[in-house]
N, C-alpha and C. Protein backbone atom coordinates (compact mmCIF):
# COMPACT_ATOMS: atom_id res chain seq x y z
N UNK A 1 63.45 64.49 -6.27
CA UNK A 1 62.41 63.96 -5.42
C UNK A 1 63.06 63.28 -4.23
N UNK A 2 62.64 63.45 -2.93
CA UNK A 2 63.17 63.06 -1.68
C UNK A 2 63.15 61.62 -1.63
N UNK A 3 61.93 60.58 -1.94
CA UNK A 3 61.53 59.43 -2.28
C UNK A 3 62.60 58.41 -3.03
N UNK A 4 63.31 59.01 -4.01
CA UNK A 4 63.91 58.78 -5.13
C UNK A 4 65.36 57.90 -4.04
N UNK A 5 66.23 58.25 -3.27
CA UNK A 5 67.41 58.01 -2.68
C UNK A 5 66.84 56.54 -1.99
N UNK A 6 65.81 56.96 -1.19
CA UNK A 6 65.63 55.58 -0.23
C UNK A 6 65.08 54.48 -1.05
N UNK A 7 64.04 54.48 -2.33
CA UNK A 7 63.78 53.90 -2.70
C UNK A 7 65.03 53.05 -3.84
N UNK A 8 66.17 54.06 -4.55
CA UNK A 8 67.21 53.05 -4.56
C UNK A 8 67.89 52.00 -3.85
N UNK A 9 68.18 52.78 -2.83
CA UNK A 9 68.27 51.88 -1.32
C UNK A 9 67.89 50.71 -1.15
N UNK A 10 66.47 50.82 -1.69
CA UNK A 10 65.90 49.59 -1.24
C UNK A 10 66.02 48.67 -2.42
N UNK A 11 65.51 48.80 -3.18
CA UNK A 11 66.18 48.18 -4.50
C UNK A 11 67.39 47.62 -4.41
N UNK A 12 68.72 48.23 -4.46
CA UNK A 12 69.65 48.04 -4.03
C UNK A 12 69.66 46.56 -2.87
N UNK A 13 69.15 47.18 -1.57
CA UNK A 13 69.35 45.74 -0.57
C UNK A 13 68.58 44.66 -1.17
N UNK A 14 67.41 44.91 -1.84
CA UNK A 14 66.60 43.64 -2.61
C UNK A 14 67.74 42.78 -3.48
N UNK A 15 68.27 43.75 -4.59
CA UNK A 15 69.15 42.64 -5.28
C UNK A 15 68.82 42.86 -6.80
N UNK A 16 67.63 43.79 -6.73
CA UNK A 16 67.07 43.42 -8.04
C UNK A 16 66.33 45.04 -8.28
N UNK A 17 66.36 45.14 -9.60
CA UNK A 17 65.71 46.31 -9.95
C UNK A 17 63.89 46.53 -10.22
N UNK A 18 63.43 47.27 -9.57
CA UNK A 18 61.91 47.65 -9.81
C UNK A 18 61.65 48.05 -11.51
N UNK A 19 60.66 47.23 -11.90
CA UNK A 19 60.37 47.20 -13.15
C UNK A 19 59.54 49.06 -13.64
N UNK A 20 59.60 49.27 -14.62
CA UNK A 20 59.01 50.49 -14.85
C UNK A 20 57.51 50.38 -15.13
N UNK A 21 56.51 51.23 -14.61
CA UNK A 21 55.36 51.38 -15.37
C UNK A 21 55.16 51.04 -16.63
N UNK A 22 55.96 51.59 -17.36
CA UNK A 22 55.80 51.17 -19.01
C UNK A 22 55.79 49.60 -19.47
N UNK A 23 57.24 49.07 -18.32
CA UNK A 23 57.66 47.59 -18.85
C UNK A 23 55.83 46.82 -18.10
N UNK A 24 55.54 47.50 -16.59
CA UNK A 24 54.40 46.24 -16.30
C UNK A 24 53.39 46.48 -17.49
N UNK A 25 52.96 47.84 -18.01
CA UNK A 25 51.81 47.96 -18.37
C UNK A 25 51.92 47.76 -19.77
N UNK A 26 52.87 46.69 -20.47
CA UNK A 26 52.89 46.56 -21.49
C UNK A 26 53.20 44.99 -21.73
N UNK A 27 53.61 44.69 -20.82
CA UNK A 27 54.19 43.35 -20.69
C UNK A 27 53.15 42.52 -20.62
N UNK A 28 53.26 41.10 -21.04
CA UNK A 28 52.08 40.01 -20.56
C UNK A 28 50.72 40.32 -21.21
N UNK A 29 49.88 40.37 -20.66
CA UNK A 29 48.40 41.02 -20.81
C UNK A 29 48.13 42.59 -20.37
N UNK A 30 48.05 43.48 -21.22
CA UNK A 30 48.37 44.69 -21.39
C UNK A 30 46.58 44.82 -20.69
N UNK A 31 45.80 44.27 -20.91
CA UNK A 31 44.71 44.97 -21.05
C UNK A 31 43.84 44.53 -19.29
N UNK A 32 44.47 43.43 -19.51
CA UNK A 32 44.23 42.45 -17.99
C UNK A 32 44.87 43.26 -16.83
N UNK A 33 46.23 43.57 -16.79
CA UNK A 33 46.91 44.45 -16.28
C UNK A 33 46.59 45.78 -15.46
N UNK A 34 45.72 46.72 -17.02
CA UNK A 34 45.23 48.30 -16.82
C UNK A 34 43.86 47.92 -16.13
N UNK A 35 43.30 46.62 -16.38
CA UNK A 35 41.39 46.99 -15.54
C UNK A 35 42.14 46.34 -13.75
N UNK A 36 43.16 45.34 -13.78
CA UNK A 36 43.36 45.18 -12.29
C UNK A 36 43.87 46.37 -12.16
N UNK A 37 44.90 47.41 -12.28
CA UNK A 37 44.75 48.57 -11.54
C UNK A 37 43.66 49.39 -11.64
N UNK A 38 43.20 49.31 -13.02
CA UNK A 38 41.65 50.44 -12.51
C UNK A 38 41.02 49.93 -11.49
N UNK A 39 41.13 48.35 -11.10
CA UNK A 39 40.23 47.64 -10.27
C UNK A 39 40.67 48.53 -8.58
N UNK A 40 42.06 48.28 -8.49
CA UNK A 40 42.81 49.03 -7.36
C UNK A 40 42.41 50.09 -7.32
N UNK A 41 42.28 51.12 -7.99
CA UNK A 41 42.32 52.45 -8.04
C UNK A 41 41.39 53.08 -7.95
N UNK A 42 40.07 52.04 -8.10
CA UNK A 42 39.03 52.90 -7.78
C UNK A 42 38.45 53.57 -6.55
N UNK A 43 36.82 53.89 -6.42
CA UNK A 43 36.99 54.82 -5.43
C UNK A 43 36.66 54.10 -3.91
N UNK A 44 36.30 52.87 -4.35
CA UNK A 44 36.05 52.21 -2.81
C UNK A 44 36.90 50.58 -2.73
N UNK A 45 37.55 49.87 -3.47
CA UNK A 45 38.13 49.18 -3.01
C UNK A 45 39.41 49.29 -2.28
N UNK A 46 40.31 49.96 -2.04
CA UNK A 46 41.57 49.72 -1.45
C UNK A 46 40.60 50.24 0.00
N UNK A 47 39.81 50.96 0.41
CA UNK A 47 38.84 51.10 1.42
C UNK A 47 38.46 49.83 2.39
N UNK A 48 37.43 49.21 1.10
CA UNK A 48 37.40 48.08 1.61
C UNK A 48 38.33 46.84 2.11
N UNK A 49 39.59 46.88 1.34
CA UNK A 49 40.36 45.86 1.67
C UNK A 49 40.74 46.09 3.00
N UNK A 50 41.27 47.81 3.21
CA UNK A 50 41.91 47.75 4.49
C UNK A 50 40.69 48.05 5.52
N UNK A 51 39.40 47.94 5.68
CA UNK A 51 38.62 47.74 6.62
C UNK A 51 38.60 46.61 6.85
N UNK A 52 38.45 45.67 6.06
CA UNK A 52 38.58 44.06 6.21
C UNK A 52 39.15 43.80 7.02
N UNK A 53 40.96 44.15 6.70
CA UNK A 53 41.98 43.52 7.53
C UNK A 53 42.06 41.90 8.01
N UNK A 54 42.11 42.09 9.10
CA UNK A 54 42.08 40.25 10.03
C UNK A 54 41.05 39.77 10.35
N UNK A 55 39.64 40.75 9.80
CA UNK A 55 38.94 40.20 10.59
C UNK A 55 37.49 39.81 9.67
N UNK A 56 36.74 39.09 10.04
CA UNK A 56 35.37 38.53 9.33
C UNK A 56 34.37 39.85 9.36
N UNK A 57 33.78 40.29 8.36
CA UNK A 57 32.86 41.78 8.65
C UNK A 57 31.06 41.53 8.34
N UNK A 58 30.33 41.24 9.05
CA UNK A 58 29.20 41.23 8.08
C UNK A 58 29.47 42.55 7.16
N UNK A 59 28.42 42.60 6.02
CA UNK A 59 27.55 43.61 5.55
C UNK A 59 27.36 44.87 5.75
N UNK A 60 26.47 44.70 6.83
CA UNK A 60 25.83 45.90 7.38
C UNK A 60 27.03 46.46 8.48
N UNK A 61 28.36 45.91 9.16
CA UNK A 61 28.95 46.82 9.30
C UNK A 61 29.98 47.03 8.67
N UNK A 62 30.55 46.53 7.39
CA UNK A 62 31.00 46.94 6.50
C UNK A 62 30.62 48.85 5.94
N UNK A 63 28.84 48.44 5.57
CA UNK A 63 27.96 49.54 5.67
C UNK A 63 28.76 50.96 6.20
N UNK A 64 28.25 50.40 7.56
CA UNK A 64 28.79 51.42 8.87
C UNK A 64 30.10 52.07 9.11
N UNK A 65 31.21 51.07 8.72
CA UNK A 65 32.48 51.37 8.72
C UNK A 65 32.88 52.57 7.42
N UNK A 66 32.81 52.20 6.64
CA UNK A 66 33.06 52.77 5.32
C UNK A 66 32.38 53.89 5.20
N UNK A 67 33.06 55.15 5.31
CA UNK A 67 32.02 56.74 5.17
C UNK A 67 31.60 56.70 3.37
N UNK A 68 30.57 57.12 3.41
CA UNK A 68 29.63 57.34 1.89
C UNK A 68 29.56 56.54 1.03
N UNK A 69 30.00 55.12 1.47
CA UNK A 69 29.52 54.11 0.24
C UNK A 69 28.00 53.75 0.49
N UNK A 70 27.53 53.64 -0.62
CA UNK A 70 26.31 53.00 -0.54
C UNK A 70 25.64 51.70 -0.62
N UNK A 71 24.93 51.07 -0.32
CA UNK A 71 24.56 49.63 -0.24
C UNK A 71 25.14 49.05 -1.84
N UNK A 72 24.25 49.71 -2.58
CA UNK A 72 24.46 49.44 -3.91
C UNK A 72 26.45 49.26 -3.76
N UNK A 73 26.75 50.12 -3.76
CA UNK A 73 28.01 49.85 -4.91
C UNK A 73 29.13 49.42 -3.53
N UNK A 74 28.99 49.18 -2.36
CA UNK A 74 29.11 48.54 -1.53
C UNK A 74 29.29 46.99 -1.92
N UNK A 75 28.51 46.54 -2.41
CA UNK A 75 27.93 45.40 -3.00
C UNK A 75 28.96 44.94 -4.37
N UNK A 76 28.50 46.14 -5.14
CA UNK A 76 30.00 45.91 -6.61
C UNK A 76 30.54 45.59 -6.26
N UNK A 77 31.19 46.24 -5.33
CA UNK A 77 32.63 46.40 -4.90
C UNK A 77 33.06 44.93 -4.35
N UNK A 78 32.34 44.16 -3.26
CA UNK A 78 32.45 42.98 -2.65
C UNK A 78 32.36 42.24 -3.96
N UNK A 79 31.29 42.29 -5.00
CA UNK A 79 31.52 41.26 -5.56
C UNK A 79 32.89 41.34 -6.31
N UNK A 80 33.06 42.46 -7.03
CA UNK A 80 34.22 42.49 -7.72
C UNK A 80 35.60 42.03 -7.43
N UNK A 81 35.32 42.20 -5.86
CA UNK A 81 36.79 41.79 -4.99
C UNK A 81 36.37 40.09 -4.57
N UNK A 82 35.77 39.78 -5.08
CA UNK A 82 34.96 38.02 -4.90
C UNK A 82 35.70 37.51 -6.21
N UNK A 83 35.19 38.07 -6.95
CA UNK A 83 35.90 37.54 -8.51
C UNK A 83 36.81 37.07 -8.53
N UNK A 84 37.75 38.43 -8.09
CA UNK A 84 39.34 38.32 -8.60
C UNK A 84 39.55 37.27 -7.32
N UNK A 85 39.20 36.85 -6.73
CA UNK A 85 39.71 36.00 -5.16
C UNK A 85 40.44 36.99 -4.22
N UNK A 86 39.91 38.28 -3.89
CA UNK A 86 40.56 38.88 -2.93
C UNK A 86 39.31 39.07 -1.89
N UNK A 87 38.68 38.46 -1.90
CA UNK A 87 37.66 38.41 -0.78
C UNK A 87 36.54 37.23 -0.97
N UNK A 88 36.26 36.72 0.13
CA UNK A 88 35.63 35.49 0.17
C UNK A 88 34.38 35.95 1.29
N UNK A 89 33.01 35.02 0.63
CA UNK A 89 31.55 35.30 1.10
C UNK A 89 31.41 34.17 1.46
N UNK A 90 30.81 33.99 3.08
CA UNK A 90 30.46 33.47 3.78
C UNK A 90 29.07 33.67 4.19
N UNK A 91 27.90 32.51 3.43
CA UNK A 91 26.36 32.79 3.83
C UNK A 91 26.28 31.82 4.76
N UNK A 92 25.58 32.16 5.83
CA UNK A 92 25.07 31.09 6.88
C UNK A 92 23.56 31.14 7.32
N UNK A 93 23.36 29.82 7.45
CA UNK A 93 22.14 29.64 7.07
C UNK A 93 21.18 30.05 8.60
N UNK A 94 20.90 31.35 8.46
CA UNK A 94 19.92 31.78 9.65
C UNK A 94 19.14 32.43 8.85
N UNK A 95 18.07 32.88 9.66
CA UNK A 95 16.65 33.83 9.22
C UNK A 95 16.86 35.17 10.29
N UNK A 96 17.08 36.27 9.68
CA UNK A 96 17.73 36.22 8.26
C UNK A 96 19.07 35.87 8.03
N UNK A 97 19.27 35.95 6.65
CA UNK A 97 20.39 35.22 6.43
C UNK A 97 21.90 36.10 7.06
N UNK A 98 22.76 35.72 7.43
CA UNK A 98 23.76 36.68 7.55
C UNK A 98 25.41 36.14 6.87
N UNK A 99 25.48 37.56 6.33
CA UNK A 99 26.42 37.36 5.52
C UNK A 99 27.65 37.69 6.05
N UNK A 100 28.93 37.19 5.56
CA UNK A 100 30.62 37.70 6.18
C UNK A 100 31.25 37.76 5.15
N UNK A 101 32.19 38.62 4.96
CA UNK A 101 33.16 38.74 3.85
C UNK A 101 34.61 38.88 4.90
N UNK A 102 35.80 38.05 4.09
CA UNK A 102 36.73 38.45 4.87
C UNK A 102 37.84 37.94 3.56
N UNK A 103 39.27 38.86 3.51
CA UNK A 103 40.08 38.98 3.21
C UNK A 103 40.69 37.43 2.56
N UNK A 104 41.04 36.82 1.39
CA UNK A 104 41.59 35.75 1.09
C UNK A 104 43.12 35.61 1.26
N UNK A 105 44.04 34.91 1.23
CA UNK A 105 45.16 35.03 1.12
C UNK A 105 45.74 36.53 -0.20
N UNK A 106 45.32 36.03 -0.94
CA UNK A 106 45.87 36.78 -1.84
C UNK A 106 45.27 38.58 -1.81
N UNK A 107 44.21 38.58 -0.80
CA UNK A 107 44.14 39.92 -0.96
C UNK A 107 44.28 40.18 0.43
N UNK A 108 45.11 39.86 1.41
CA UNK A 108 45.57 40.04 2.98
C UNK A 108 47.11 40.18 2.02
N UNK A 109 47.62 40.25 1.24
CA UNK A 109 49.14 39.82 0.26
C UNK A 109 48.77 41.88 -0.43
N UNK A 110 47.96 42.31 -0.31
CA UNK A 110 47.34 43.59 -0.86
C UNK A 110 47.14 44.50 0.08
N UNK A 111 46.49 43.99 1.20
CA UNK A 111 46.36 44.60 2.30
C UNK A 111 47.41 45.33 2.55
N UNK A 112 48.85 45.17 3.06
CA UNK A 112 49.76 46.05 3.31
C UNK A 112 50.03 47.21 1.89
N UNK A 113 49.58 46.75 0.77
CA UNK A 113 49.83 47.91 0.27
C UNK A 113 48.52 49.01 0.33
N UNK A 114 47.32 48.84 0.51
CA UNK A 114 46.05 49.40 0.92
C UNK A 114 46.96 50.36 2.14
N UNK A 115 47.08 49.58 2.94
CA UNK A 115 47.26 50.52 4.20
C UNK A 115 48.53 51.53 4.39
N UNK A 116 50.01 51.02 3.34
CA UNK A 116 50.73 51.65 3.13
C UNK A 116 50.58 52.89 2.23
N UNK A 117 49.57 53.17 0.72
CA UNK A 117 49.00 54.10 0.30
C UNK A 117 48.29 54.94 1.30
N UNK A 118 47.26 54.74 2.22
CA UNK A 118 46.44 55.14 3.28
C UNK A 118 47.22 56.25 4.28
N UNK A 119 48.46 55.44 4.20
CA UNK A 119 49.50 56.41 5.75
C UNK A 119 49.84 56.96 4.53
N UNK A 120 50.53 57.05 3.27
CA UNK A 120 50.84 58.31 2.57
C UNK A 120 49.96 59.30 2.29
N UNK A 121 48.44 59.00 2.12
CA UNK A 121 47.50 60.21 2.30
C UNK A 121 47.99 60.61 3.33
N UNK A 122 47.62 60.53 4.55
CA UNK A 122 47.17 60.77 5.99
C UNK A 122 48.39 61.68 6.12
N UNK A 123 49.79 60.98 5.90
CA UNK A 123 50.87 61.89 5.55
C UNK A 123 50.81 63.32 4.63
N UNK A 124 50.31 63.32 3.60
CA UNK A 124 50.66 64.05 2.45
C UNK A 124 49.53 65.22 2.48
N UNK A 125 48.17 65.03 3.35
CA UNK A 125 47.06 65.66 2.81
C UNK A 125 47.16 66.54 2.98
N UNK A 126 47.93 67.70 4.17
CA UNK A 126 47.78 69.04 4.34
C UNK A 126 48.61 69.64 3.38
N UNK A 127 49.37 69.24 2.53
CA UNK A 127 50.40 69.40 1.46
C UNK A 127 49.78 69.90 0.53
N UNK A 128 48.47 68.86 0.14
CA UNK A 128 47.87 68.58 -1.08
C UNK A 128 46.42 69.60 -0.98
N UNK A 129 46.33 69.61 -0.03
CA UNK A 129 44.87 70.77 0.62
C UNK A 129 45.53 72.43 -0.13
N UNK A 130 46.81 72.30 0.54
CA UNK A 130 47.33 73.77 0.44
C UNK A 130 47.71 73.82 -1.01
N UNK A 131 48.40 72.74 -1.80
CA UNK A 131 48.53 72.97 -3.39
C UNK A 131 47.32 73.25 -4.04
N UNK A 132 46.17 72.49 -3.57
CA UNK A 132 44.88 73.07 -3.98
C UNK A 132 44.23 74.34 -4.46
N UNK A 133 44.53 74.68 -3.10
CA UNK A 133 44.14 76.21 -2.71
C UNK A 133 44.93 77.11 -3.69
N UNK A 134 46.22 76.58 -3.61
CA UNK A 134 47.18 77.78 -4.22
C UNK A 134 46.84 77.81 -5.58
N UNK A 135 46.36 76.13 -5.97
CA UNK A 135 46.19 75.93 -7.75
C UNK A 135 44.90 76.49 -8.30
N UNK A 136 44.08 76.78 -7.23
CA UNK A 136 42.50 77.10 -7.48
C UNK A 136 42.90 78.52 -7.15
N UNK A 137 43.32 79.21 -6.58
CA UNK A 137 43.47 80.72 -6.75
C UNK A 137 44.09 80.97 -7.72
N UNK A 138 45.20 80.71 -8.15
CA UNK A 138 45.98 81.07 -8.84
C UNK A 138 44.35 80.85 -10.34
N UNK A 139 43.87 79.71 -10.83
CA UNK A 139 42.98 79.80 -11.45
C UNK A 139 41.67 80.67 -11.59
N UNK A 140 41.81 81.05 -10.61
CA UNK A 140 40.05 82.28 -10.54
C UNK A 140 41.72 83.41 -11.09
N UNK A 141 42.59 83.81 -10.58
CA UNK A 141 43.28 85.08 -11.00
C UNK A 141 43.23 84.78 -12.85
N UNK A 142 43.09 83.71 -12.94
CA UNK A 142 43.51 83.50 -14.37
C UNK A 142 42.23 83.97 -15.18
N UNK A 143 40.93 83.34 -14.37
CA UNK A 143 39.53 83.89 -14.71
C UNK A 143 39.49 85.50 -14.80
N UNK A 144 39.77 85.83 -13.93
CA UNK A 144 39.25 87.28 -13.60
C UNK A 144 39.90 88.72 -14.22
C-alpha cells in the first residue's frame, strides 16, 4: 500500500507508535468506543461538523447547506453532536425564535479530521466509481 511508507514516516517523526484498531477497540470501554465511531461514521455527522467549521449556522441554513438531509434527522444529528459536546445550541429570544449551532472546542479538535476524510473522498472517488463498475459487471457476468 502506497499510504503505508509516509505514514511510518510520520510516526517515526512523532516519536511514538499509532495504536492498532484492535488495541483502541478493545481497550478502556469497548462498547463506549464502537457507538463514538458509529457516532462518526454515520451518514450525516462528519457532514455536519465540517459545514459548521468557524462559523455560527442557524438551522434552516444548515438545512440548505447539507444536500438530502432532512429536517427530521438534521435535528438527530445536532442533537446527538449536543450530547457528546461537539456542538453547542444557541436559542435567542426573538419571535420567532432563532436558533445557532456552532462547533465546541472539542469538536473544532474533529473538524480537521472531518475535512481531512472529505479531501480523501474528493481524491479517491473516480477510483472507487470505476472499481464499482468493474465489481458490478464483473457480477451481472457472474449472474448471467
Amino acid at each position: 500500500m502506497t499510504e503505508q511508507p509516509a505514514l511510518d514516516a510520520l510516526q517515526t517523526r512523532l516519536g511514538q507508535s499509532m495504536p492498532t484498531m484492535v488495541e483502541l477497540c478493545t481497550s478502556e470501554d469497548p462498547e463506549l468506543f464502537r457507538s463514538l465511531l458509529a457516532r462518526m461514521g454515520d451518514k450525516w455527522t462528519l457532514l455536519v461538523i465540517g459545514v459548521l467549521g468557524d462559523e455560527r449556522q442557524r438551522f434552516t441554513k444548515l438545512a440548505e447547506i447539507i444536500p438530502g438531509v432532512s429536517r427530521r434527522m438534521l435535528t438527530v444529528t445536532l442533537r446527538a453532536l449536543e450530547r457528546d459536546g461537539l456542538v453547542s445550541r444557541t436559542v435567542h429570544a426573538e419571535v420567532p425564535p432563532r436558533v445557532e449551532y456552532e462547533l465546541t472546542d472539542l469538536g473544532r479538535s474533529l473538524q480537521h479530521v472531518a475535512l481531512a476524510l472529505a479531501d480523501w473522498v474528493r481524491e479517491h472517488q473516480h477510483a472507487i466509481t470505476d472499481n464499482r463498475h468493474h465489481f458490478d459487471g464483473e457480477a451481472d457476468d457472474r449472474r448471467g
